[in-house]
PDB file of N, CA and C in Angstrom:
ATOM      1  N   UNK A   1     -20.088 122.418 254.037  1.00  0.00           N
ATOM      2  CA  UNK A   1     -20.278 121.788 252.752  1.00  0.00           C
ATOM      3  C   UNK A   1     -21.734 121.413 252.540  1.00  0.00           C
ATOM      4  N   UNK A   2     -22.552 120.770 253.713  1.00  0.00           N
ATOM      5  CA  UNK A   2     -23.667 120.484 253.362  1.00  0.00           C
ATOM      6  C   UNK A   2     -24.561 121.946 253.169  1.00  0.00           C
ATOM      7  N   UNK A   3     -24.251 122.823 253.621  1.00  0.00           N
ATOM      8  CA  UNK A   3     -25.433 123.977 253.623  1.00  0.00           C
ATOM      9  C   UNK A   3     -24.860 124.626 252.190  1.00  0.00           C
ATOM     10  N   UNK A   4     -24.068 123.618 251.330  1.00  0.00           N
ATOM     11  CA  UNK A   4     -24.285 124.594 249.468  1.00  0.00           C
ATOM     12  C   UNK A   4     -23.121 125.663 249.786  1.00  0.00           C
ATOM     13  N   UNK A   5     -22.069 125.585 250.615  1.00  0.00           N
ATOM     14  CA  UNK A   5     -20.927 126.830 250.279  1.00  0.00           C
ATOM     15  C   UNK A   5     -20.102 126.105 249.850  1.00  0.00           C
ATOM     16  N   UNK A   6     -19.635 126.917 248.908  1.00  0.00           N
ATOM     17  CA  UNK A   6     -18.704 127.147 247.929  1.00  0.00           C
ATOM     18  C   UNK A   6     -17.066 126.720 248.646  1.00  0.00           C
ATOM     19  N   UNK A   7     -16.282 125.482 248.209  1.00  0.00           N
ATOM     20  CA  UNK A   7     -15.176 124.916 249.086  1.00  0.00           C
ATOM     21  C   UNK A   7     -13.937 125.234 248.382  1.00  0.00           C
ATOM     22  N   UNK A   8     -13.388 126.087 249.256  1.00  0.00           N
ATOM     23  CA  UNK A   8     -11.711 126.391 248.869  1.00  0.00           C
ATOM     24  C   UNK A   8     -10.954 125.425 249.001  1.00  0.00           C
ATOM     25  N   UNK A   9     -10.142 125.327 248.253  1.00  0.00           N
ATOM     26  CA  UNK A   9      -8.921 124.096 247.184  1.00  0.00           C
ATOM     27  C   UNK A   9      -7.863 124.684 248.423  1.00  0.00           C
ATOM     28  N   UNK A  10      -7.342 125.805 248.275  1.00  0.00           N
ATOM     29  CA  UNK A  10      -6.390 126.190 248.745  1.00  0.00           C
ATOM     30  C   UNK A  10      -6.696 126.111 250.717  1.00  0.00           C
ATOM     31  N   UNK A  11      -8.289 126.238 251.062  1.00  0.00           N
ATOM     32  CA  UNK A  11      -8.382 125.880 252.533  1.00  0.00           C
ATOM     33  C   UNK A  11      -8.410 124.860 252.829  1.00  0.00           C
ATOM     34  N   UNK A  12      -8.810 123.309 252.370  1.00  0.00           N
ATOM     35  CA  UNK A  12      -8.391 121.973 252.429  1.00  0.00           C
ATOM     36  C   UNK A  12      -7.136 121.735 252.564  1.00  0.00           C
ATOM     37  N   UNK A  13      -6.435 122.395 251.442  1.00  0.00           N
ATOM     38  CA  UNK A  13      -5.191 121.623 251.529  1.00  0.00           C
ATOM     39  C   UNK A  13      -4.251 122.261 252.317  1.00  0.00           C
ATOM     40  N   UNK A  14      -4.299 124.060 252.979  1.00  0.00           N
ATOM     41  CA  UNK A  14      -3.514 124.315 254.379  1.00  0.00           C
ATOM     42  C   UNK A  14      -3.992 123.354 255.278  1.00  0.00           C
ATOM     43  N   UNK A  15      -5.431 123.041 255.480  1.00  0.00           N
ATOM     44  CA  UNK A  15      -5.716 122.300 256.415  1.00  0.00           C
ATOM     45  C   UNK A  15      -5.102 120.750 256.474  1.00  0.00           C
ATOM     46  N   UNK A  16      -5.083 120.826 255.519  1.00  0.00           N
ATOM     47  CA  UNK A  16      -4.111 119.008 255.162  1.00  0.00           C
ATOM     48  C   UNK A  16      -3.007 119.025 255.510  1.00  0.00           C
ATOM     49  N   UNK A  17      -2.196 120.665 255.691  1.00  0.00           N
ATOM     50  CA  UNK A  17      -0.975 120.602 255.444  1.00  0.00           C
ATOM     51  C   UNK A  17       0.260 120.488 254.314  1.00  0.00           C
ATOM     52  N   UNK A  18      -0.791 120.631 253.111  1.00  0.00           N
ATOM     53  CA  UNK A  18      -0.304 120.521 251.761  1.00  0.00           C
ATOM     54  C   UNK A  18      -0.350 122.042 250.867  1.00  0.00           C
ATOM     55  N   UNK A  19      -0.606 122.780 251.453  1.00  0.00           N
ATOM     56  CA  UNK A  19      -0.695 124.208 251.194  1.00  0.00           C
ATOM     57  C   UNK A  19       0.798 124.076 250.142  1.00  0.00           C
ATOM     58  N   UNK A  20       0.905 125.073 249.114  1.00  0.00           N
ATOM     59  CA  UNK A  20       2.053 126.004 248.454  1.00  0.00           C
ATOM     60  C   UNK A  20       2.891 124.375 248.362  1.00  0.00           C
ATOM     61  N   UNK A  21       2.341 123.468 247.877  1.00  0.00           N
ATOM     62  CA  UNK A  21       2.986 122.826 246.972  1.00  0.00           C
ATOM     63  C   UNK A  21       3.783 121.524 248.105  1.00  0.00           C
ATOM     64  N   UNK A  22       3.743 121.511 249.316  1.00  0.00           N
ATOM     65  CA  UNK A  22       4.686 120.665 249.707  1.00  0.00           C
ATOM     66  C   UNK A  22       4.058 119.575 249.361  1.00  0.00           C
ATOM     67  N   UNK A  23       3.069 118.519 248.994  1.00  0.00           N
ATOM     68  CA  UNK A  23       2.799 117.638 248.655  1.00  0.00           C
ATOM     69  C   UNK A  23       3.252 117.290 247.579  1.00  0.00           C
ATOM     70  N   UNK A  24       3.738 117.775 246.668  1.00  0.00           N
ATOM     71  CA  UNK A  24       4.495 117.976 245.555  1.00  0.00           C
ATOM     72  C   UNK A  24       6.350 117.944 245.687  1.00  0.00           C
ATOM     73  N   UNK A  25       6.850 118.649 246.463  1.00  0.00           N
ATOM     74  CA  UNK A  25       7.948 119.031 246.309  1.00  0.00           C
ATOM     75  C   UNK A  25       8.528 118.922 247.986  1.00  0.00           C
ATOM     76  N   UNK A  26       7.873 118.119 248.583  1.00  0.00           N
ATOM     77  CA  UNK A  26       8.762 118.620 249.964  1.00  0.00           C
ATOM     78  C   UNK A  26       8.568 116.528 250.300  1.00  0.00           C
ATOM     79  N   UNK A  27       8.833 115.867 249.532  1.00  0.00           N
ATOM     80  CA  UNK A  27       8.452 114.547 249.785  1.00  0.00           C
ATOM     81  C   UNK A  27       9.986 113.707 249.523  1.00  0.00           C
ATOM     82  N   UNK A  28       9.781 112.394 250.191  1.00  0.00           N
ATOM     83  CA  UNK A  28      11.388 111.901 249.854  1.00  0.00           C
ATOM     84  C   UNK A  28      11.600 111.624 247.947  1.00  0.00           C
ATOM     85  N   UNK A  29      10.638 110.727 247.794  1.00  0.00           N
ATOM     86  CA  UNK A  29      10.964 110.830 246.140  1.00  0.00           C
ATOM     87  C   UNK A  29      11.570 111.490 245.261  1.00  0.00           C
ATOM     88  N   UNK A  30      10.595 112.521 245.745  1.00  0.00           N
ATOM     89  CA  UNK A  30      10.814 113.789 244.620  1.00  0.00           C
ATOM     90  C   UNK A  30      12.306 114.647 244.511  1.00  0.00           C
ATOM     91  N   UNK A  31      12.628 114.156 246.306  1.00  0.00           N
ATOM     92  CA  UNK A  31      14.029 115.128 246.523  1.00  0.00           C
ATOM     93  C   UNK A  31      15.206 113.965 245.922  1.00  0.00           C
ATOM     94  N   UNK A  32      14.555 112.527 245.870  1.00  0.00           N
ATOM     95  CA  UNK A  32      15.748 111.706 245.053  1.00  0.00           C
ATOM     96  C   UNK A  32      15.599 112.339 244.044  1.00  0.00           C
ATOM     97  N   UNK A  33      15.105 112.169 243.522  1.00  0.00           N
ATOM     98  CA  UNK A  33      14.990 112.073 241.656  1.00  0.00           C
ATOM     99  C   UNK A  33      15.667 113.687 241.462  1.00  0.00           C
ATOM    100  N   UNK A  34      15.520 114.709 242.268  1.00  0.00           N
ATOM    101  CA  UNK A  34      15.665 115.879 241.782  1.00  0.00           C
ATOM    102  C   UNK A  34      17.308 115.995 242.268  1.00  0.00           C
ATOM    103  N   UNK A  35      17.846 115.218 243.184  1.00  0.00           N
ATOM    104  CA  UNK A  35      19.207 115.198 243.465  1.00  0.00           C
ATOM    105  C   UNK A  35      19.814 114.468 242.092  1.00  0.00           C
ATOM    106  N   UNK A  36      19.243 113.117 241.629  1.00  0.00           N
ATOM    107  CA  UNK A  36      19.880 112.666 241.051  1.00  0.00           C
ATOM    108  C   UNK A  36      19.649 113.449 239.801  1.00  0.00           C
ATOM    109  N   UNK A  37      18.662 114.192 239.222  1.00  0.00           N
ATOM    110  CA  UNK A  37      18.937 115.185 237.799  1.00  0.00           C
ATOM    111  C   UNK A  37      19.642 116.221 238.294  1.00  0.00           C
ATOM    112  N   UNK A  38      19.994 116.793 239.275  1.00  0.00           N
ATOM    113  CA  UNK A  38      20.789 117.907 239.292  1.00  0.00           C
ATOM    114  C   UNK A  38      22.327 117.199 239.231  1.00  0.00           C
ATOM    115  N   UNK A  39      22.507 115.783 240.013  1.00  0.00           N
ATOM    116  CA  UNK A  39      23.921 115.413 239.731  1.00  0.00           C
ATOM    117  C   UNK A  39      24.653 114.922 238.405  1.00  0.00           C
ATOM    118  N   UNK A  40      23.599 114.277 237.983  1.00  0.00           N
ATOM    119  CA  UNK A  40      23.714 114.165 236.185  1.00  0.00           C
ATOM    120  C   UNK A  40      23.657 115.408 234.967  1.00  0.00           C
ATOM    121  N   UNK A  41      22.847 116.834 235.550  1.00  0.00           N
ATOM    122  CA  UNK A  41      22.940 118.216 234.918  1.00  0.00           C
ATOM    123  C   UNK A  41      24.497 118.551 235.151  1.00  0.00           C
ATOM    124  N   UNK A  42      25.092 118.411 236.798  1.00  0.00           N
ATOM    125  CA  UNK A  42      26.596 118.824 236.568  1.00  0.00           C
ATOM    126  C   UNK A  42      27.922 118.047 235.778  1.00  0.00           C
ATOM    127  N   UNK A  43      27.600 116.416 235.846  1.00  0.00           N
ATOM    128  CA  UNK A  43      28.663 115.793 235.213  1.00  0.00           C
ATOM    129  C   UNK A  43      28.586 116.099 233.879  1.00  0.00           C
ATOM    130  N   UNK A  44      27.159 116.841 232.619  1.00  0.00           N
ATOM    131  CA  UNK A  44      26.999 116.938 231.241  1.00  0.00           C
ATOM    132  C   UNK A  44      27.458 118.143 231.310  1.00  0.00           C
ATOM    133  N   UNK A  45      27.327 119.555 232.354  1.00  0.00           N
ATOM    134  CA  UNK A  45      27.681 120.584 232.195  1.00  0.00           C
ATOM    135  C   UNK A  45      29.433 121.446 232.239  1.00  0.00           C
ATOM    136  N   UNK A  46      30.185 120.069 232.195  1.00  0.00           N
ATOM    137  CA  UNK A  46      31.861 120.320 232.267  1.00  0.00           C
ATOM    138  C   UNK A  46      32.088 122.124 231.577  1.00  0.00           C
ATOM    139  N   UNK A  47      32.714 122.206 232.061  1.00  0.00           N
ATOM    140  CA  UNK A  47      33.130 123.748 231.160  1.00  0.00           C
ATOM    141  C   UNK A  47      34.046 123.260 230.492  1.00  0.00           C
ATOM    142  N   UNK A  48      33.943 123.875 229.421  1.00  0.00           N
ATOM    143  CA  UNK A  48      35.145 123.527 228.788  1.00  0.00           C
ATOM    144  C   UNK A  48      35.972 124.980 228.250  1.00  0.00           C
ATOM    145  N   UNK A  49      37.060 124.749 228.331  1.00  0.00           N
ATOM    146  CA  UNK A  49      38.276 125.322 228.835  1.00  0.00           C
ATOM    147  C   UNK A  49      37.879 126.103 226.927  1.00  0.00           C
ATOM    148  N   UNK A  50      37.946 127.918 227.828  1.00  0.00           N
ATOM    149  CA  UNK A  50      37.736 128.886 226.244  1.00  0.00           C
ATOM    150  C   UNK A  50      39.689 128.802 225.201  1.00  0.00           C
ATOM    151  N   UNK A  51      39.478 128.294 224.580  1.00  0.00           N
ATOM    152  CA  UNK A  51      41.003 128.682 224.124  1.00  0.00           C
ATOM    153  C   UNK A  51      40.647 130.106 223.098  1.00  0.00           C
ATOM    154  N   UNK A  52      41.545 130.886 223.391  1.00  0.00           N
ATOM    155  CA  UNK A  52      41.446 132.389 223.137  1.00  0.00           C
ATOM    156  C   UNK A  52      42.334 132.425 221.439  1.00  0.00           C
ATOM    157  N   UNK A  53      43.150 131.220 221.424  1.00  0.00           N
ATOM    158  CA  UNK A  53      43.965 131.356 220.090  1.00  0.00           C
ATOM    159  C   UNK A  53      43.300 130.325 219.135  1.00  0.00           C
ATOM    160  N   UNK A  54      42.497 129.970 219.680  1.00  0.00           N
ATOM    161  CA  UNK A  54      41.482 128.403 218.487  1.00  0.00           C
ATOM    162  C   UNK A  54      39.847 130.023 218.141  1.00  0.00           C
ATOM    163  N   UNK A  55      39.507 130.352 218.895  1.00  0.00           N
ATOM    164  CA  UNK A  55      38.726 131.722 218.300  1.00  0.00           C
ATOM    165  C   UNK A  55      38.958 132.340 217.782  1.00  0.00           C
ATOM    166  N   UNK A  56      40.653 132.624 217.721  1.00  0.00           N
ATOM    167  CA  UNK A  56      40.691 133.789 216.762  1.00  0.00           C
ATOM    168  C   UNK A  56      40.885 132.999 215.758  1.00  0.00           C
ATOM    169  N   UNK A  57      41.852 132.276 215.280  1.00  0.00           N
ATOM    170  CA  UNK A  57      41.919 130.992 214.510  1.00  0.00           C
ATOM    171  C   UNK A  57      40.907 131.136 213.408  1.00  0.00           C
ATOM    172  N   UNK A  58      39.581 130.392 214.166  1.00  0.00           N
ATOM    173  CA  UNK A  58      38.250 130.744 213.917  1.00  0.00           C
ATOM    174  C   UNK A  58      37.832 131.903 213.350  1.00  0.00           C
ATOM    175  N   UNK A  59      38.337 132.971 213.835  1.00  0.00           N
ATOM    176  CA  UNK A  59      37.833 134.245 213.196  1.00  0.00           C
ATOM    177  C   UNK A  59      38.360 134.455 211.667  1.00  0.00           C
ATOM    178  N   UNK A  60      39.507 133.816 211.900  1.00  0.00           N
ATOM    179  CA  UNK A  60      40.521 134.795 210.621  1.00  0.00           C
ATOM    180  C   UNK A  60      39.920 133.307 209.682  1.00  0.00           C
ATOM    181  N   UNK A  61      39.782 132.377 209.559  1.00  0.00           N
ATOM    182  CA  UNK A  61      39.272 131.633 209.015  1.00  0.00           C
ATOM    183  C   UNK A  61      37.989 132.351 208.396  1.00  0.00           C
ATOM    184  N   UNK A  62      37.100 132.076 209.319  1.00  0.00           N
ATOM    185  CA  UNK A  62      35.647 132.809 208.496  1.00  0.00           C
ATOM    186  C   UNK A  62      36.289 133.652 207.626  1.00  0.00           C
ATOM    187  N   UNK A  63      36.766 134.647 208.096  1.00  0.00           N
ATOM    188  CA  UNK A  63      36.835 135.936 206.840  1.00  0.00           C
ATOM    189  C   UNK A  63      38.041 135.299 205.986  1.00  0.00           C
ATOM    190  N   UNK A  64      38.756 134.391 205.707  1.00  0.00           N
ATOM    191  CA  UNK A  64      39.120 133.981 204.759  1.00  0.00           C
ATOM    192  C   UNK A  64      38.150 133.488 203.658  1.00  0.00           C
ATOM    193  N   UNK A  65      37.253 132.913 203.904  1.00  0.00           N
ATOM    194  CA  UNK A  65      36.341 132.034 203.110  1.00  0.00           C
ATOM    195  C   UNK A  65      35.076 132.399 202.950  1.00  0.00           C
ATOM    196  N   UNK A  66      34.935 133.754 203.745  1.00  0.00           N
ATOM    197  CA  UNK A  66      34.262 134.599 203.203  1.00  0.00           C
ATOM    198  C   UNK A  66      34.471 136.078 202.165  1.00  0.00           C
ATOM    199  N   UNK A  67      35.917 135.829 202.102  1.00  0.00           N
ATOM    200  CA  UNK A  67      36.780 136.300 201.300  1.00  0.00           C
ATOM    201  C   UNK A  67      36.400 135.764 199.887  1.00  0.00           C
ATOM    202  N   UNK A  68      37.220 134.892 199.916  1.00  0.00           N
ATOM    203  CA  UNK A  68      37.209 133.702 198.765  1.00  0.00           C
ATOM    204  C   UNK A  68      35.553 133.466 198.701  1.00  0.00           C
ATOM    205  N   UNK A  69      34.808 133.321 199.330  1.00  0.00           N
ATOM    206  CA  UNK A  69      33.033 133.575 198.463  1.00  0.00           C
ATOM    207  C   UNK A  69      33.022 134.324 197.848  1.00  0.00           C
ATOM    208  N   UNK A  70      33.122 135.729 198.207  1.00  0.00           N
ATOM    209  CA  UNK A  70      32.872 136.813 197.575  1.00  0.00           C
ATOM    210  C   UNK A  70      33.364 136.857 196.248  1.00  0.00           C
ATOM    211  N   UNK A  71      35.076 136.993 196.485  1.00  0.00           N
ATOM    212  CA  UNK A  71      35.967 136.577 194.869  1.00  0.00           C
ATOM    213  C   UNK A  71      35.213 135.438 194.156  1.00  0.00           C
ATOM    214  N   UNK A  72      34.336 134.480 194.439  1.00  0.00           N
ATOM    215  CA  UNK A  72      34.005 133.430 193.041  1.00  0.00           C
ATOM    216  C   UNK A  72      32.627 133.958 193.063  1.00  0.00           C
ATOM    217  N   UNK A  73      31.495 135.153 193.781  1.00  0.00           N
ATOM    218  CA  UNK A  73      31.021 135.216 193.542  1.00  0.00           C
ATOM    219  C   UNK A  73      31.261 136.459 192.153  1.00  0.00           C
ATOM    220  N   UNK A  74      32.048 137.180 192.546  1.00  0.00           N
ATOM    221  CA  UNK A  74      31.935 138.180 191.354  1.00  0.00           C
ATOM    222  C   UNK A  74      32.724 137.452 190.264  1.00  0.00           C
ATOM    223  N   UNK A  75      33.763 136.434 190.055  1.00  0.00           N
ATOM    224  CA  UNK A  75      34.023 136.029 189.056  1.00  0.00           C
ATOM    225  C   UNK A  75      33.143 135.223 188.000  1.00  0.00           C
ATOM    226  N   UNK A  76      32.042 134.632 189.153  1.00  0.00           N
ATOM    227  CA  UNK A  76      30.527 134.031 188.424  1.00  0.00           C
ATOM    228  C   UNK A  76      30.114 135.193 187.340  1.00  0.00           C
ATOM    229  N   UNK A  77      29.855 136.028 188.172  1.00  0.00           N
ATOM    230  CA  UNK A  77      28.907 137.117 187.469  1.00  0.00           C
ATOM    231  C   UNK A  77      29.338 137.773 186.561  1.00  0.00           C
ATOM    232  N   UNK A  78      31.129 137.520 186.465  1.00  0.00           N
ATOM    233  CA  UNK A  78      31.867 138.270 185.061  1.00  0.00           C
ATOM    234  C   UNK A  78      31.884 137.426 183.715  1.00  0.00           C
ATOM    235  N   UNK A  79      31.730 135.883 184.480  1.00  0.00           N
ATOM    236  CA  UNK A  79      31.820 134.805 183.244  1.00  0.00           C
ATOM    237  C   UNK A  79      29.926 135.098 182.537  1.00  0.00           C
ATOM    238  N   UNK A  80      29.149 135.301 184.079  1.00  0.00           N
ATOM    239  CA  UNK A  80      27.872 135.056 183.292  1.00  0.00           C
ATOM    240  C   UNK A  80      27.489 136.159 181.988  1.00  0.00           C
ATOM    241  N   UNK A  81      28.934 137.283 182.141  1.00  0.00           N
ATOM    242  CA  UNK A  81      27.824 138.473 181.771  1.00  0.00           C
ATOM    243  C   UNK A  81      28.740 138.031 180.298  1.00  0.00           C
ATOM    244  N   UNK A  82      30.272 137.682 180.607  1.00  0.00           N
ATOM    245  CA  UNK A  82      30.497 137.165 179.026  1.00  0.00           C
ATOM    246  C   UNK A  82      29.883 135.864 178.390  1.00  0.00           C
ATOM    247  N   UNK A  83      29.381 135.461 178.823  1.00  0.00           N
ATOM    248  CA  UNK A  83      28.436 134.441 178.413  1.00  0.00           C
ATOM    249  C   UNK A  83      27.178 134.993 177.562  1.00  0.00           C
ATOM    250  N   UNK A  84      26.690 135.918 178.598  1.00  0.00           N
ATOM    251  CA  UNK A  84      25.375 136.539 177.650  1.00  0.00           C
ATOM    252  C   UNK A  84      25.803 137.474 176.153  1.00  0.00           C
ATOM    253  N   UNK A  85      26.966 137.812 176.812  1.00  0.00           N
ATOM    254  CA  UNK A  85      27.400 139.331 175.657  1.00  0.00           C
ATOM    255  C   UNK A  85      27.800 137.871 174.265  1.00  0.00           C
ATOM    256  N   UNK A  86      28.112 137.119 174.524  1.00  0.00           N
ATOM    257  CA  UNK A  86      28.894 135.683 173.365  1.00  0.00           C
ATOM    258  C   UNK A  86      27.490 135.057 173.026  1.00  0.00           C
ATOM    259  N   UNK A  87      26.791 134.982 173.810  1.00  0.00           N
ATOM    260  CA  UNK A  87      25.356 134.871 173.194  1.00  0.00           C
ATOM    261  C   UNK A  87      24.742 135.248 172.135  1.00  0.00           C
ATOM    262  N   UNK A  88      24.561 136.558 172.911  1.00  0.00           N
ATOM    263  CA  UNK A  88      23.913 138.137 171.803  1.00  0.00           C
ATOM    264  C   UNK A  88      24.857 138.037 170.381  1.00  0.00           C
ATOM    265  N   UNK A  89      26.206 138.166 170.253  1.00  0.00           N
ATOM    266  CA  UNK A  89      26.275 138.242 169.003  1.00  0.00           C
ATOM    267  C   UNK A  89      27.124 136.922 168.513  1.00  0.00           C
ATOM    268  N   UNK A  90      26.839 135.704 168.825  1.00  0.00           N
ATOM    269  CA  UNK A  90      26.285 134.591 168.383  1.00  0.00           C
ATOM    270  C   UNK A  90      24.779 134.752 167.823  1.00  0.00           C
ATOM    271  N   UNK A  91      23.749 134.886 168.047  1.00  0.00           N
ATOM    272  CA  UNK A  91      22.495 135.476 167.520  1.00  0.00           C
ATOM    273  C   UNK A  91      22.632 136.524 166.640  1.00  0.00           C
ATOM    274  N   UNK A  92      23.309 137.392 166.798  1.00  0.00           N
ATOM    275  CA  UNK A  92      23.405 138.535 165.327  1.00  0.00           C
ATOM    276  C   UNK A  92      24.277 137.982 164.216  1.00  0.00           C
ATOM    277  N   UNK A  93      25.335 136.932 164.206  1.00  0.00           N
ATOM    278  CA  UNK A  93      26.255 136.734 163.427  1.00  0.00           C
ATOM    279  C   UNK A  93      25.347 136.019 163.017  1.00  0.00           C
ATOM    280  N   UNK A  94      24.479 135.031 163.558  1.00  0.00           N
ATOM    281  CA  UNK A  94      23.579 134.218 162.381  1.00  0.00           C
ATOM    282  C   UNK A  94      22.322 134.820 161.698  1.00  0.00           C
ATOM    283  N   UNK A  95      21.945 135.871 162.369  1.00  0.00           N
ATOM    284  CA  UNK A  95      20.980 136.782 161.681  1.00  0.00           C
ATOM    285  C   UNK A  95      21.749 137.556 160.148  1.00  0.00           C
ATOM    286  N   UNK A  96      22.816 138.016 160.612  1.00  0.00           N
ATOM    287  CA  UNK A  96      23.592 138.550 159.644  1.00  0.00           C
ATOM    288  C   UNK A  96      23.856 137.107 158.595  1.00  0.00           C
ATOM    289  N   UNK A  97      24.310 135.667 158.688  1.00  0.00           N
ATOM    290  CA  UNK A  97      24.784 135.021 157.652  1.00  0.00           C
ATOM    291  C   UNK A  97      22.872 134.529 157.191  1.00  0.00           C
ATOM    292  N   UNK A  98      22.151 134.661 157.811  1.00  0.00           N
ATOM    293  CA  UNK A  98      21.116 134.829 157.272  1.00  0.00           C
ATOM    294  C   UNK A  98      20.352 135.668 156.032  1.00  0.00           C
ATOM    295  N   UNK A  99      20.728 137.037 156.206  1.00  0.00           N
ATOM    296  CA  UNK A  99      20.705 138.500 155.362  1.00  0.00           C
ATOM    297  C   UNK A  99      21.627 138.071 154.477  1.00  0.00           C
ATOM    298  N   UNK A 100      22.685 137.265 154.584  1.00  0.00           N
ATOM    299  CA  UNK A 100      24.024 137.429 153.518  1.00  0.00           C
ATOM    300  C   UNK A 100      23.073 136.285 152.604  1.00  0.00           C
ATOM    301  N   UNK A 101      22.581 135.112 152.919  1.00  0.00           N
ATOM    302  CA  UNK A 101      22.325 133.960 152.188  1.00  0.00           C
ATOM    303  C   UNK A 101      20.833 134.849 151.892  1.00  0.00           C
ATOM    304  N   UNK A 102      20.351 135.278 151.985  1.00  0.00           N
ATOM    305  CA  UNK A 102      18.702 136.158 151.384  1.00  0.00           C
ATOM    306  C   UNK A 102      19.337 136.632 150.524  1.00  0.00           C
ATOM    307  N   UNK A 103      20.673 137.802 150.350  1.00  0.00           N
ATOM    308  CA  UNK A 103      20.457 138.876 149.517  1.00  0.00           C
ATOM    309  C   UNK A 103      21.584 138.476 148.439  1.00  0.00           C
ATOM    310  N   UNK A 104      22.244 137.361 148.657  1.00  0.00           N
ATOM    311  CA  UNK A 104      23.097 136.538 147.538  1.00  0.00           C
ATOM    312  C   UNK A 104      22.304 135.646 146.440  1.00  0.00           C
ATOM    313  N   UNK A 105      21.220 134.919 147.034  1.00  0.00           N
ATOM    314  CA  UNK A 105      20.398 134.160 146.853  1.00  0.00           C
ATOM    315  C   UNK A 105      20.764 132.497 146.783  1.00  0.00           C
ATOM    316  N   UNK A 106      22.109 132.455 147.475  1.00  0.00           N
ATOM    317  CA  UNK A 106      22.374 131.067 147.611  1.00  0.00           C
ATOM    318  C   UNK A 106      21.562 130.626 148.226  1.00  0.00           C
ATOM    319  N   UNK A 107      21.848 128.619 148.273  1.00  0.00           N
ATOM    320  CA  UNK A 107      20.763 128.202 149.232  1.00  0.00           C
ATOM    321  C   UNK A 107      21.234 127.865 150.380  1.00  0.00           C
ATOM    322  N   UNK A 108      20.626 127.157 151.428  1.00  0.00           N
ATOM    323  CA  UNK A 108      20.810 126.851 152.571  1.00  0.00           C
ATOM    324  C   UNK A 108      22.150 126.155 153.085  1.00  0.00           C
ATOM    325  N   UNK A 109      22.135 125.325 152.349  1.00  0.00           N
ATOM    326  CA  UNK A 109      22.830 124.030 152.576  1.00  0.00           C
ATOM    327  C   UNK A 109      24.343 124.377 151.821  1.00  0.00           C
ATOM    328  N   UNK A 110      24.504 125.859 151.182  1.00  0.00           N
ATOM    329  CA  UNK A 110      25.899 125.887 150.827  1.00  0.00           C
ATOM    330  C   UNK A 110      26.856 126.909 151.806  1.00  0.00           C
ATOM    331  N   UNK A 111      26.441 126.955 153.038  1.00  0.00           N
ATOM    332  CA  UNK A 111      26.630 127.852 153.912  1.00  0.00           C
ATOM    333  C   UNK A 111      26.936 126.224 155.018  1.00  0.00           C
ATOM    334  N   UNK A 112      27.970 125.710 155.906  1.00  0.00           N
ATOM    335  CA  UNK A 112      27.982 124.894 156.509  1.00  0.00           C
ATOM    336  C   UNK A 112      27.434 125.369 157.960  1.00  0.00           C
ATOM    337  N   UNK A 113      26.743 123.845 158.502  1.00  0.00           N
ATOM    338  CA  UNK A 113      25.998 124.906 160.120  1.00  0.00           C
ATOM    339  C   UNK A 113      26.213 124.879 160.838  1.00  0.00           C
ATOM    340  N   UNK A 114      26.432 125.832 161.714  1.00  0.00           N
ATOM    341  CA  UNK A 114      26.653 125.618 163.590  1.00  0.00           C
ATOM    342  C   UNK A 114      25.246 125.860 163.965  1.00  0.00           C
ATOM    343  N   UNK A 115      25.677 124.593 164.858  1.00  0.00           N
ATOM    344  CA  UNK A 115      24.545 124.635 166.184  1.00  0.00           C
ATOM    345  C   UNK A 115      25.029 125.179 167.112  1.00  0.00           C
ATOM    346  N   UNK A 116      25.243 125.707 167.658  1.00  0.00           N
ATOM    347  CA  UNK A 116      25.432 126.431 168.731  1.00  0.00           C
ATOM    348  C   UNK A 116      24.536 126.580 169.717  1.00  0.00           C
ATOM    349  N   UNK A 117      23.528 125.788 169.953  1.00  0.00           N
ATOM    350  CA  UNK A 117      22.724 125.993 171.219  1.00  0.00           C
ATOM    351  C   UNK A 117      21.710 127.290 170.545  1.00  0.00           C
ATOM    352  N   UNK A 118      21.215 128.118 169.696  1.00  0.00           N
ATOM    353  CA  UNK A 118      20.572 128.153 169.666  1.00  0.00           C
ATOM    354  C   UNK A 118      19.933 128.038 168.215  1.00  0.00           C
ATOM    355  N   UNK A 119      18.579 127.938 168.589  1.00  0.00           N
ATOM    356  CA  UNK A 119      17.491 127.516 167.353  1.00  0.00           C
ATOM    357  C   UNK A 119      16.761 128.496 166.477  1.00  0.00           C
ATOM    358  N   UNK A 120      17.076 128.269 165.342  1.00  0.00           N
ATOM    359  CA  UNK A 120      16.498 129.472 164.377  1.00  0.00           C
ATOM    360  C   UNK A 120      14.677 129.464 164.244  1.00  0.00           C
TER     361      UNK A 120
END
C-alpha cells in the first residue's frame, strides 16, 4: 500500500474472510430475520383449493354478459341511427312548413310551433 499499488476490495476481504458475501449472509441476524420472512412468506402463501366447477361457473358467466354487452351494444346503435334518421326529417318537415308559409304568404305566427330541439 505504501509503495502507490493499486488495493483489491475482493483481496482484503478473502483475507478477512469475508470474501463472496459471507459478511453479509452467513451471520446469526441475518439467518433470523430471513427464517422469520420465509416463515411468514409460507403462512400468506396457503394454496387455495382450485374448484374446477366455480371456473367454469366463471366462464359461462363472462360470456353471458358479454353476450348481453354486445346485444345493448347494437341495440344503442339501432336507436342512435333512428334517432338521427327522426332528426333529418324533423329538419325537412320544417324546411318544407317553411316553403309552405313563403309560397302561401301567410305569416308566422298562424302556423303553431314546435320546438323540437332544433333552432331555425
Amino acid at each position: 500500500m505504501l509503495s502507490g499499488e493499486r488495493i483489491s476490495q475482493y483481496a482484503v476481504e478473502k483475507r478477512a474472510g469475508l470474501a463472496n458475501g459471507t459478511l453479509n449472509y452467513n451471520c446469526p441476524e441475518y439467518r433470523q430475520v430471513r427464517e422469520a420472512i420465509r416463515s411468514l412468506k409460507k403462512t400468506c402463501q396457503g394454496t387455495a383449493p382450485v374448484d374446477e366447477q366455480g371456473i367454469e361457473q366463471q366462464i359461462k358467466l363472462k360470456e353471458k354478459y358479454r353476450r348481453q354487452r354486445n346485444e345493448l351494444r347494437e341495440e344503442i346503435k339501432k336507436m342512435m341511427a333512428e334517432n338521427v334518421e327522426l332528426l333529418h326529417n324533423l329538419i325537412l318537415l320544417q324546411q318544407y312548413v317553411r316553403e309552405l308559409e313563403r309560397n302561401t304568404g301567410r305569416e308566422k305566427g298562424d302556423v303553431i310551433p314546435f320546438s323540437g330541439g332544433v333552432r331555425d
